[in-house]
PDB file of N, CA and C in Angstrom:
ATOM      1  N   UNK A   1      36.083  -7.930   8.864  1.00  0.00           N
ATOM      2  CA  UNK A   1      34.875  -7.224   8.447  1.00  0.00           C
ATOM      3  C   UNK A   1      34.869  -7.115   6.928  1.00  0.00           C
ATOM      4  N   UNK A   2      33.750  -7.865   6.428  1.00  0.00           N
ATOM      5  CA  UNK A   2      33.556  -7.138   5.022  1.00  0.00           C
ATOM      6  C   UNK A   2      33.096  -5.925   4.251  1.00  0.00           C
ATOM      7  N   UNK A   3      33.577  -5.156   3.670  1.00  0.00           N
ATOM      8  CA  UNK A   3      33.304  -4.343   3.240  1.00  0.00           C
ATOM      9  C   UNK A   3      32.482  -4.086   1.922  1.00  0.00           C
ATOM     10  N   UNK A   4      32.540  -5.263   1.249  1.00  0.00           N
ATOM     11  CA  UNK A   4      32.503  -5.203  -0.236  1.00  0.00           C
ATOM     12  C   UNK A   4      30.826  -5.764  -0.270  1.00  0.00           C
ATOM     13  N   UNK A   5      30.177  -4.836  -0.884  1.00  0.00           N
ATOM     14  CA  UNK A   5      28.597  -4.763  -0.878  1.00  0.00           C
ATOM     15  C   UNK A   5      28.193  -4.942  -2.437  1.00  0.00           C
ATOM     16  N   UNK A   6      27.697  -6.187  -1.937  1.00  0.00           N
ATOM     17  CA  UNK A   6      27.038  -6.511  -3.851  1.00  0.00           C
ATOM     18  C   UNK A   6      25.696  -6.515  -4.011  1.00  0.00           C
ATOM     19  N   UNK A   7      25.626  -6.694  -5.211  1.00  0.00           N
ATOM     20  CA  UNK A   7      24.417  -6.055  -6.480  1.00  0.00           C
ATOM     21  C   UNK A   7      22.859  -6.492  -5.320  1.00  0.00           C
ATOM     22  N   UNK A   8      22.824  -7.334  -4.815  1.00  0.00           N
ATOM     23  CA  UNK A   8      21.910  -8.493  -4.214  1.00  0.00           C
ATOM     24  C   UNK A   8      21.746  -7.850  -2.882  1.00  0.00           C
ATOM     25  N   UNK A   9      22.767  -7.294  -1.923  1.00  0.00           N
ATOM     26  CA  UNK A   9      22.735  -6.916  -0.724  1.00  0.00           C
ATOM     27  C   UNK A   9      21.768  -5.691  -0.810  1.00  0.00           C
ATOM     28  N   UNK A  10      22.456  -5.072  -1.940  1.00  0.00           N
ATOM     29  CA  UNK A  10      22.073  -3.560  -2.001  1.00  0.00           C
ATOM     30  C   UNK A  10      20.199  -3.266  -2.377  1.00  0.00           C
ATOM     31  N   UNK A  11      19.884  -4.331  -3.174  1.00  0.00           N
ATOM     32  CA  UNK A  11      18.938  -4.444  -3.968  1.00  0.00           C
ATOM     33  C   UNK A  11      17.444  -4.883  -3.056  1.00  0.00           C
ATOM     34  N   UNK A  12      18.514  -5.994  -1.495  1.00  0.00           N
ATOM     35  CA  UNK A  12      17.782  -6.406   0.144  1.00  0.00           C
ATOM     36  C   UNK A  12      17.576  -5.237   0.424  1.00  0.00           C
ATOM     37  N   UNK A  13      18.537  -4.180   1.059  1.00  0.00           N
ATOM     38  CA  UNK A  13      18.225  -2.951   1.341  1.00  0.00           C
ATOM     39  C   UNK A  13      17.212  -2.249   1.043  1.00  0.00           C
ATOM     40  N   UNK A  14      17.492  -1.571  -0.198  1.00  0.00           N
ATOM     41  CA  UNK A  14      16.655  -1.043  -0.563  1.00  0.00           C
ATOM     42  C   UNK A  14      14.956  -1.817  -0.172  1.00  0.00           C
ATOM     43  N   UNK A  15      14.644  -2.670  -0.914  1.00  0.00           N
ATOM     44  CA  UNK A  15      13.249  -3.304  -0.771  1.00  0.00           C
ATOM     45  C   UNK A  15      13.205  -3.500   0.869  1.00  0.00           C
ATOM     46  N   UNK A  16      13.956  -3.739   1.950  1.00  0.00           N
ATOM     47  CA  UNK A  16      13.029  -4.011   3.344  1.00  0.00           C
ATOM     48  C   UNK A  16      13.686  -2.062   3.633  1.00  0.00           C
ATOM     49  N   UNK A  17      14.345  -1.266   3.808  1.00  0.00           N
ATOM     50  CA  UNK A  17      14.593  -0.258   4.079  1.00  0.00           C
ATOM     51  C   UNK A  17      13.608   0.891   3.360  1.00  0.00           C
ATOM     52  N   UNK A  18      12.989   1.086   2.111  1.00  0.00           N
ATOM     53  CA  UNK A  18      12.841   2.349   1.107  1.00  0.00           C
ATOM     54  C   UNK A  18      11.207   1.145   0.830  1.00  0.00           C
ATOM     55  N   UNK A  19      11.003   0.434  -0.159  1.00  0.00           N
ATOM     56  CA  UNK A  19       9.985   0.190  -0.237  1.00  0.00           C
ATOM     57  C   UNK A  19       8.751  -0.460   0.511  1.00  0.00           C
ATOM     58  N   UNK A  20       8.969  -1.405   1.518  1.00  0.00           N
ATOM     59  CA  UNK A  20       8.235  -1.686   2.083  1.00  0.00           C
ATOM     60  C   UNK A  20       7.781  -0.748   3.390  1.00  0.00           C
ATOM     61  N   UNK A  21       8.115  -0.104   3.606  1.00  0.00           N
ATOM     62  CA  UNK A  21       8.115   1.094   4.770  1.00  0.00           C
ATOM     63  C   UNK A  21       6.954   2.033   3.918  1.00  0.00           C
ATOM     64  N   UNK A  22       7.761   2.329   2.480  1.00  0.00           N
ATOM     65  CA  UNK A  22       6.650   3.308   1.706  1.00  0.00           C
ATOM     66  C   UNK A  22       5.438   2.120   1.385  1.00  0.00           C
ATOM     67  N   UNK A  23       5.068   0.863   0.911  1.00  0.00           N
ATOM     68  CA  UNK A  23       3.923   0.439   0.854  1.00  0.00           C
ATOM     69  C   UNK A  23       3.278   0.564   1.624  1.00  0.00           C
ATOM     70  N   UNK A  24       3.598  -0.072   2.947  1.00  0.00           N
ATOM     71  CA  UNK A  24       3.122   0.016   4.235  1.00  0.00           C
ATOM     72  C   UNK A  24       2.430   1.600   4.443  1.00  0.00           C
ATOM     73  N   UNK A  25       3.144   2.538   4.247  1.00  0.00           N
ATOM     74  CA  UNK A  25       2.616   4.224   4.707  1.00  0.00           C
ATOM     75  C   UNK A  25       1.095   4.102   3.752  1.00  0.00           C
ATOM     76  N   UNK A  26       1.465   4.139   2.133  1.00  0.00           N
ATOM     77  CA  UNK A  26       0.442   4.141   1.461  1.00  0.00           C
ATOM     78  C   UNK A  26      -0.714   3.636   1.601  1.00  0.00           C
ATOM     79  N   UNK A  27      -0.129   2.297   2.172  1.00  0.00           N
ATOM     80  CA  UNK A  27      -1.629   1.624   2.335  1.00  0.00           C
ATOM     81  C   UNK A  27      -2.296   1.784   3.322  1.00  0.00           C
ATOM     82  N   UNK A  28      -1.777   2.495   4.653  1.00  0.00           N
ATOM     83  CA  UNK A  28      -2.068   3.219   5.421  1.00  0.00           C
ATOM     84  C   UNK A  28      -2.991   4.410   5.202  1.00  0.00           C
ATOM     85  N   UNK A  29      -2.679   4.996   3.881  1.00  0.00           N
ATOM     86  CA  UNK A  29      -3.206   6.214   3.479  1.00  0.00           C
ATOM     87  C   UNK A  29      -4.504   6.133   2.796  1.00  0.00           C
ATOM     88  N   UNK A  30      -4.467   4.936   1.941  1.00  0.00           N
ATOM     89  CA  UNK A  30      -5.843   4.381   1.395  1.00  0.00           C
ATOM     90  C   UNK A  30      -6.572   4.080   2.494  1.00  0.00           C
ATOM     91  N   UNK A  31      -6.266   3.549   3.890  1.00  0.00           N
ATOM     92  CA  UNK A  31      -7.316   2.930   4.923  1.00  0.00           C
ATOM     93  C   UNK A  31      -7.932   4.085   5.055  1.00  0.00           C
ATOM     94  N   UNK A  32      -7.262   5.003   5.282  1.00  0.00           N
ATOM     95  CA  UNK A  32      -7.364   6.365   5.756  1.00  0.00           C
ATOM     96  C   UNK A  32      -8.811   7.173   4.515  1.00  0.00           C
ATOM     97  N   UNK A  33      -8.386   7.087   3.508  1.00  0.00           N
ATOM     98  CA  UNK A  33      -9.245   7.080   2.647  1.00  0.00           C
ATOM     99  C   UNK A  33     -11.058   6.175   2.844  1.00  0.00           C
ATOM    100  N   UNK A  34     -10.096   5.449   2.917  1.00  0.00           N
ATOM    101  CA  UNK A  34     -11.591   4.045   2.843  1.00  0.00           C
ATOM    102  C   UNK A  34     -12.658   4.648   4.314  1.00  0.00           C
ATOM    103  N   UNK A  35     -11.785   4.690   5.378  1.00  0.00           N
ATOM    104  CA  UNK A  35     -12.471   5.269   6.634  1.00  0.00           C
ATOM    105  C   UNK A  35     -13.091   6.397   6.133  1.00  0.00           C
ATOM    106  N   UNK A  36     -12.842   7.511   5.805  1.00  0.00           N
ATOM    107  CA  UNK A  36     -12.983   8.772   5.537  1.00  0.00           C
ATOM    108  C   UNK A  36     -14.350   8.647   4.360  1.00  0.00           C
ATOM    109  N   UNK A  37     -14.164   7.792   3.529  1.00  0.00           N
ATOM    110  CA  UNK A  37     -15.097   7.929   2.753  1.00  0.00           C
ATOM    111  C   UNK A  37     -16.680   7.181   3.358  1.00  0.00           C
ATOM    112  N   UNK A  38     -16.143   6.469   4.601  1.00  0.00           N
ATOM    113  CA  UNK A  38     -17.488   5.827   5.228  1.00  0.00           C
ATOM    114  C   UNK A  38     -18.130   6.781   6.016  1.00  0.00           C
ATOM    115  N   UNK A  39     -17.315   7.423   6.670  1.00  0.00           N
ATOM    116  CA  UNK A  39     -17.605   8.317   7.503  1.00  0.00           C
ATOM    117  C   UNK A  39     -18.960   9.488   6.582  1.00  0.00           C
ATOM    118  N   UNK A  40     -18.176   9.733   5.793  1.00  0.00           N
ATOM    119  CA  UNK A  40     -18.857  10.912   4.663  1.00  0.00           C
ATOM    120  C   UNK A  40     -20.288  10.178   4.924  1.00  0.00           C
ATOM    121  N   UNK A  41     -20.175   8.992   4.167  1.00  0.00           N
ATOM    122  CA  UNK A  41     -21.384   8.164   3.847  1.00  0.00           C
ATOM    123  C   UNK A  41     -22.494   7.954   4.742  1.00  0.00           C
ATOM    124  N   UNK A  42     -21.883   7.951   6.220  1.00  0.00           N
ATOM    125  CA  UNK A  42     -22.635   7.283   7.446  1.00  0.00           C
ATOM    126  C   UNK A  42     -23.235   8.345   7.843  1.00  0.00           C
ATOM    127  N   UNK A  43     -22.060   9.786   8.181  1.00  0.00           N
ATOM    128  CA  UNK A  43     -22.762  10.724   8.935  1.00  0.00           C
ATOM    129  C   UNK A  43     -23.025  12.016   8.277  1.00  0.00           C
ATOM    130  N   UNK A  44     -21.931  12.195   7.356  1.00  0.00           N
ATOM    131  CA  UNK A  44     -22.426  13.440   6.708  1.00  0.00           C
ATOM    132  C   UNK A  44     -23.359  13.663   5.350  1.00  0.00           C
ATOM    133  N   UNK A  45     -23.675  12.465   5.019  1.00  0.00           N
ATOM    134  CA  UNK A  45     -24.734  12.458   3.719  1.00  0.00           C
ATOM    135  C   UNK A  45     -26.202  12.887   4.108  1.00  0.00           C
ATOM    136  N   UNK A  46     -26.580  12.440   5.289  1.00  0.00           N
ATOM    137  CA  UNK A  46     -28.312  12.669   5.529  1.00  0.00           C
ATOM    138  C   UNK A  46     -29.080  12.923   4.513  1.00  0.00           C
ATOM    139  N   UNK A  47     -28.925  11.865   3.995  1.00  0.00           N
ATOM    140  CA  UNK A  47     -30.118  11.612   2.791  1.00  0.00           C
ATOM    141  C   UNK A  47     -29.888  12.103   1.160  1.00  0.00           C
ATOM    142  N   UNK A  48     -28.445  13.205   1.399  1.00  0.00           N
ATOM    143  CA  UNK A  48     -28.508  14.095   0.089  1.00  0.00           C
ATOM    144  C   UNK A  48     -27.504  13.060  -1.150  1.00  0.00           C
ATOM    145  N   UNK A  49     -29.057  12.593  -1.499  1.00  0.00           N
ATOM    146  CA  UNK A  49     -27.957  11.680  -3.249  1.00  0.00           C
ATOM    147  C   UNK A  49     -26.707  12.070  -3.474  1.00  0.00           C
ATOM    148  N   UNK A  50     -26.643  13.023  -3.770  1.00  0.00           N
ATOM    149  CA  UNK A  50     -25.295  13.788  -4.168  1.00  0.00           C
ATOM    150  C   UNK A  50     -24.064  13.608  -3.389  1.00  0.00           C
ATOM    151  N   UNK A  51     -24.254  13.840  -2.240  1.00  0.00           N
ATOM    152  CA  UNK A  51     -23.198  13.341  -1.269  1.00  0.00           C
ATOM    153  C   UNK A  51     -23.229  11.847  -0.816  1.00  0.00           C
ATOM    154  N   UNK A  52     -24.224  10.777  -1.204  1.00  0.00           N
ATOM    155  CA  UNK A  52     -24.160   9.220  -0.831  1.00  0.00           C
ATOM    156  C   UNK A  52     -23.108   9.143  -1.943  1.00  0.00           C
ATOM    157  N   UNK A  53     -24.012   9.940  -3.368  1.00  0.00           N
ATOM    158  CA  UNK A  53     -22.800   9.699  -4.798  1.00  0.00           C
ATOM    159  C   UNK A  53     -21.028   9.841  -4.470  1.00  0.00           C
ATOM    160  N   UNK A  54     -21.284  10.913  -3.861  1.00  0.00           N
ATOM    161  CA  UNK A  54     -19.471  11.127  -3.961  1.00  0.00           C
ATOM    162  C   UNK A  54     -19.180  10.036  -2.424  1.00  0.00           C
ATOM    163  N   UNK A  55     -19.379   9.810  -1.854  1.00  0.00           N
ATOM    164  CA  UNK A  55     -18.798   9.260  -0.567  1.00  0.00           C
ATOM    165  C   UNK A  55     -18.788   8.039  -1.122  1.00  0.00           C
ATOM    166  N   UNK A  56     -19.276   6.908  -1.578  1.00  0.00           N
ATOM    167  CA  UNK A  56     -19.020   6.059  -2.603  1.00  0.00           C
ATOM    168  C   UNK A  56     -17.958   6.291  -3.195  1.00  0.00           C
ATOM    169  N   UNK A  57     -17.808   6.965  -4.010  1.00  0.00           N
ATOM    170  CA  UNK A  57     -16.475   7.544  -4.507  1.00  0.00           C
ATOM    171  C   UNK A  57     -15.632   7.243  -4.029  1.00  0.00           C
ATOM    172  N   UNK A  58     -15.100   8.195  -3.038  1.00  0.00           N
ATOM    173  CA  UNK A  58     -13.910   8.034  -1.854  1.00  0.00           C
ATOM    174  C   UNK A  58     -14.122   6.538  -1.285  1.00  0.00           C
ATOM    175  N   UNK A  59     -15.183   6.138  -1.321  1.00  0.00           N
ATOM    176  CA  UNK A  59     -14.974   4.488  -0.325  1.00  0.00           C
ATOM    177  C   UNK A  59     -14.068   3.980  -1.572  1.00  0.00           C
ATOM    178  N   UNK A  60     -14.194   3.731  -3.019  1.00  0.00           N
ATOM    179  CA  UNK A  60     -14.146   3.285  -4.189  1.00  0.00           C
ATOM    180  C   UNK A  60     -13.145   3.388  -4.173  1.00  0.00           C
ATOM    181  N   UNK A  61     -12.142   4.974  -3.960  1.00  0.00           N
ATOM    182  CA  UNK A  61     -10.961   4.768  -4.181  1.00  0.00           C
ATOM    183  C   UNK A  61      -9.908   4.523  -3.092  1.00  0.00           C
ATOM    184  N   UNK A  62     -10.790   4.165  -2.112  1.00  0.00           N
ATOM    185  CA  UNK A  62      -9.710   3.895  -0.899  1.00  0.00           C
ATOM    186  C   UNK A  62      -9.711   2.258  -0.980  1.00  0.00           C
ATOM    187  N   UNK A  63     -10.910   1.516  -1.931  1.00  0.00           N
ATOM    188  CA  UNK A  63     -10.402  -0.186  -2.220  1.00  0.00           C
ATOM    189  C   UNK A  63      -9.068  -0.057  -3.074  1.00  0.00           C
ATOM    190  N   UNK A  64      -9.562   0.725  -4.234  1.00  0.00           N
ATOM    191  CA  UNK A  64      -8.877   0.663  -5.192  1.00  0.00           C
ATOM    192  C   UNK A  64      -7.098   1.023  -4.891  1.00  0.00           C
ATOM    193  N   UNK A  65      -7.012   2.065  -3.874  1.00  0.00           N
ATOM    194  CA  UNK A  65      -5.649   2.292  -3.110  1.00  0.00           C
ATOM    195  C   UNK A  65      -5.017   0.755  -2.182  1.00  0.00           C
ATOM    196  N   UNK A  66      -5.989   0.568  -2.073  1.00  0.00           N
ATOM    197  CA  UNK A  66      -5.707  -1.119  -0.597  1.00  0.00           C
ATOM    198  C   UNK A  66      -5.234  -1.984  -2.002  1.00  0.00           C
ATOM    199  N   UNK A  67      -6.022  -2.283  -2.878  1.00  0.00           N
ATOM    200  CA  UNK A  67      -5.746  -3.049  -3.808  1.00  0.00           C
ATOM    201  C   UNK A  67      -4.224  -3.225  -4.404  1.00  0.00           C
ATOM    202  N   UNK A  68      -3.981  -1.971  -4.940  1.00  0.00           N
ATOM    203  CA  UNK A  68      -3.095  -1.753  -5.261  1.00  0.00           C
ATOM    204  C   UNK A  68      -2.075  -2.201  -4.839  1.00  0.00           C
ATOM    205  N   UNK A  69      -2.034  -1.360  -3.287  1.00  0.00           N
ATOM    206  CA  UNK A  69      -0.792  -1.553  -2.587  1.00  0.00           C
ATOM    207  C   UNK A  69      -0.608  -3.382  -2.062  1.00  0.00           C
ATOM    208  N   UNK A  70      -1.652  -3.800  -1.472  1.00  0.00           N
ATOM    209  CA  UNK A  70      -1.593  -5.246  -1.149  1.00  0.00           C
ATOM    210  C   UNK A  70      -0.758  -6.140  -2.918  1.00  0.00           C
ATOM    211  N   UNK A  71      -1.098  -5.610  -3.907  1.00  0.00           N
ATOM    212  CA  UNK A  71      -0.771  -6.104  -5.702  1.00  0.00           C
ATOM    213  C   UNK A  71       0.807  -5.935  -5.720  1.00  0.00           C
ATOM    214  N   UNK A  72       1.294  -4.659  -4.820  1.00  0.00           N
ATOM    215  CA  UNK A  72       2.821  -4.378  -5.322  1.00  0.00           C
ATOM    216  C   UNK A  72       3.455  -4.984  -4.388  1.00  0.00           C
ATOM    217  N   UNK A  73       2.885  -5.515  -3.378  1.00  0.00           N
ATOM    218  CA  UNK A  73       3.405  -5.827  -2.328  1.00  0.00           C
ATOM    219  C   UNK A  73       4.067  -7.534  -2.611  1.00  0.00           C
ATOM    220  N   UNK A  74       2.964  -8.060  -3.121  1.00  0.00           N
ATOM    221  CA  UNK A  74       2.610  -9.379  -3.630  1.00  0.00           C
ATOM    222  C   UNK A  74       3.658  -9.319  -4.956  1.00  0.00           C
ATOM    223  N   UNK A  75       3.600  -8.191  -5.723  1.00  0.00           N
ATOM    224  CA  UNK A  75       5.027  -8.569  -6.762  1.00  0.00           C
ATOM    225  C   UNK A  75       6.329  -8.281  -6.221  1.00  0.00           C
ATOM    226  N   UNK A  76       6.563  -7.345  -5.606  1.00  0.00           N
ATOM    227  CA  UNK A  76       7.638  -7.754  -4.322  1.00  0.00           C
ATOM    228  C   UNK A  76       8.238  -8.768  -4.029  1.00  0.00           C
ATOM    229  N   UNK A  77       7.506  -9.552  -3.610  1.00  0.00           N
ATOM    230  CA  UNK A  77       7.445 -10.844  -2.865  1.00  0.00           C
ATOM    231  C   UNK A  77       7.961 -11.925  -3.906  1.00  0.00           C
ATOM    232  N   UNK A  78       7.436 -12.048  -5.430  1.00  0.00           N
ATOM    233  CA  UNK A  78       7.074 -12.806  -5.925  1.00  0.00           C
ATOM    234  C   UNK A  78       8.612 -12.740  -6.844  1.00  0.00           C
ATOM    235  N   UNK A  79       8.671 -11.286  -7.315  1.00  0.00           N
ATOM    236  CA  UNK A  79      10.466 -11.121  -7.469  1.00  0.00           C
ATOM    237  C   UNK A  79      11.235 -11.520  -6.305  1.00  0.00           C
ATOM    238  N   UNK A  80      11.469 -11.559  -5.073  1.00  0.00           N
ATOM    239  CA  UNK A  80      12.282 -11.875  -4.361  1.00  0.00           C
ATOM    240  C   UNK A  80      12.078 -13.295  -4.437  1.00  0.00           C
ATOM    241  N   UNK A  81      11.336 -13.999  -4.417  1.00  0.00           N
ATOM    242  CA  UNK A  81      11.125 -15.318  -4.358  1.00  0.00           C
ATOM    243  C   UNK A  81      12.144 -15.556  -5.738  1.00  0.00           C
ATOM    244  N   UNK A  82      12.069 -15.130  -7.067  1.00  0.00           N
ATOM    245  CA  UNK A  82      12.125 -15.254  -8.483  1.00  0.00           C
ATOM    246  C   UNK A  82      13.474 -15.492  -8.289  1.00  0.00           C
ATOM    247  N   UNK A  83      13.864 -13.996  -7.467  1.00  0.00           N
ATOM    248  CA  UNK A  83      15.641 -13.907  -7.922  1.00  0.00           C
ATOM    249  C   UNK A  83      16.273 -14.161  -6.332  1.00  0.00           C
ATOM    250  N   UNK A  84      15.605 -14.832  -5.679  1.00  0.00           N
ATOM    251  CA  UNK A  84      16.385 -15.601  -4.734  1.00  0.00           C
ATOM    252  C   UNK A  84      16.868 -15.024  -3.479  1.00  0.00           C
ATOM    253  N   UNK A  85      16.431 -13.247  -3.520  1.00  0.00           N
ATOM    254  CA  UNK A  85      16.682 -12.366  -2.996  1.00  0.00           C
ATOM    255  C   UNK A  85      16.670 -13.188  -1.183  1.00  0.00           C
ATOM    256  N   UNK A  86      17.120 -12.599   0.036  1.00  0.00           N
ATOM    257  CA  UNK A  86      16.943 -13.337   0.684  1.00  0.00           C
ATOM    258  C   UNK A  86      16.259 -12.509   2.380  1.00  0.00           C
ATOM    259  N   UNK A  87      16.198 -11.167   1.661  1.00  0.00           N
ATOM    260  CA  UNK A  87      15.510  -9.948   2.898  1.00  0.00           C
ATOM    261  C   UNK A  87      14.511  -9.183   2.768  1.00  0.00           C
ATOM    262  N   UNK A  88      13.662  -9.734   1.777  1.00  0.00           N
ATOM    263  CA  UNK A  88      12.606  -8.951   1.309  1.00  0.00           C
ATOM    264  C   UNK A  88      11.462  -8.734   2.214  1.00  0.00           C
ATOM    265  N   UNK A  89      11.091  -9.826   3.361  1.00  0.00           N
ATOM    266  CA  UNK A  89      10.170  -9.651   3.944  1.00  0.00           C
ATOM    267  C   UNK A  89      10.063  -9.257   5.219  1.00  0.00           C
ATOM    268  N   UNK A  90      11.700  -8.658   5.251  1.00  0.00           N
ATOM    269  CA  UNK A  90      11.789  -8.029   6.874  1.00  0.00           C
ATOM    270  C   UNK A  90      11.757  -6.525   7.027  1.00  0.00           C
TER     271      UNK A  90
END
């Protein structure tokens, strides 16, 4: 059995254990957003500008959350590819 855990193993870990679990939640949280802000839009605006204005909003920042997270996900990827890493996408 080996014991001896290097720079590279630890670095696999972390990214499929700690970060991709947290992208995954987040971007979960933006859908959550994005839904929420349609909802506003669809059923609770009835006509009042003011509330089409802000529910827009919330749709706006639940792309802008998807965006994001799909962007870090993709540099993730793009470092593991870089440095040869070999568990990044599990």
């Amino acid at each position: 059995m080996n014991t001896e855990t290097t720079i590279r193993d630890l670095i696999n870990k972390v990214i499929s254990d700690i970060l991709n679990p947290f992208i995954v939640l987040l971007f979960g949280v933006a859908i959550v957003i994005f839904v929420w802000g349609i909802i506003q839009y669809v059923i609770g605006s009835k006509g009042d500008t003011e509330a089409l204005h802000k529910a827009r909003g919330v749709i706006l920042w639940g792309i802008i959350g998807m965006f994001i997270m799909v962007s870090a996900w993709g540099i993730i990827y793009m470092l593991c590819d870089f440095f040869e890493f070999t568990d990044c996408g599990s």
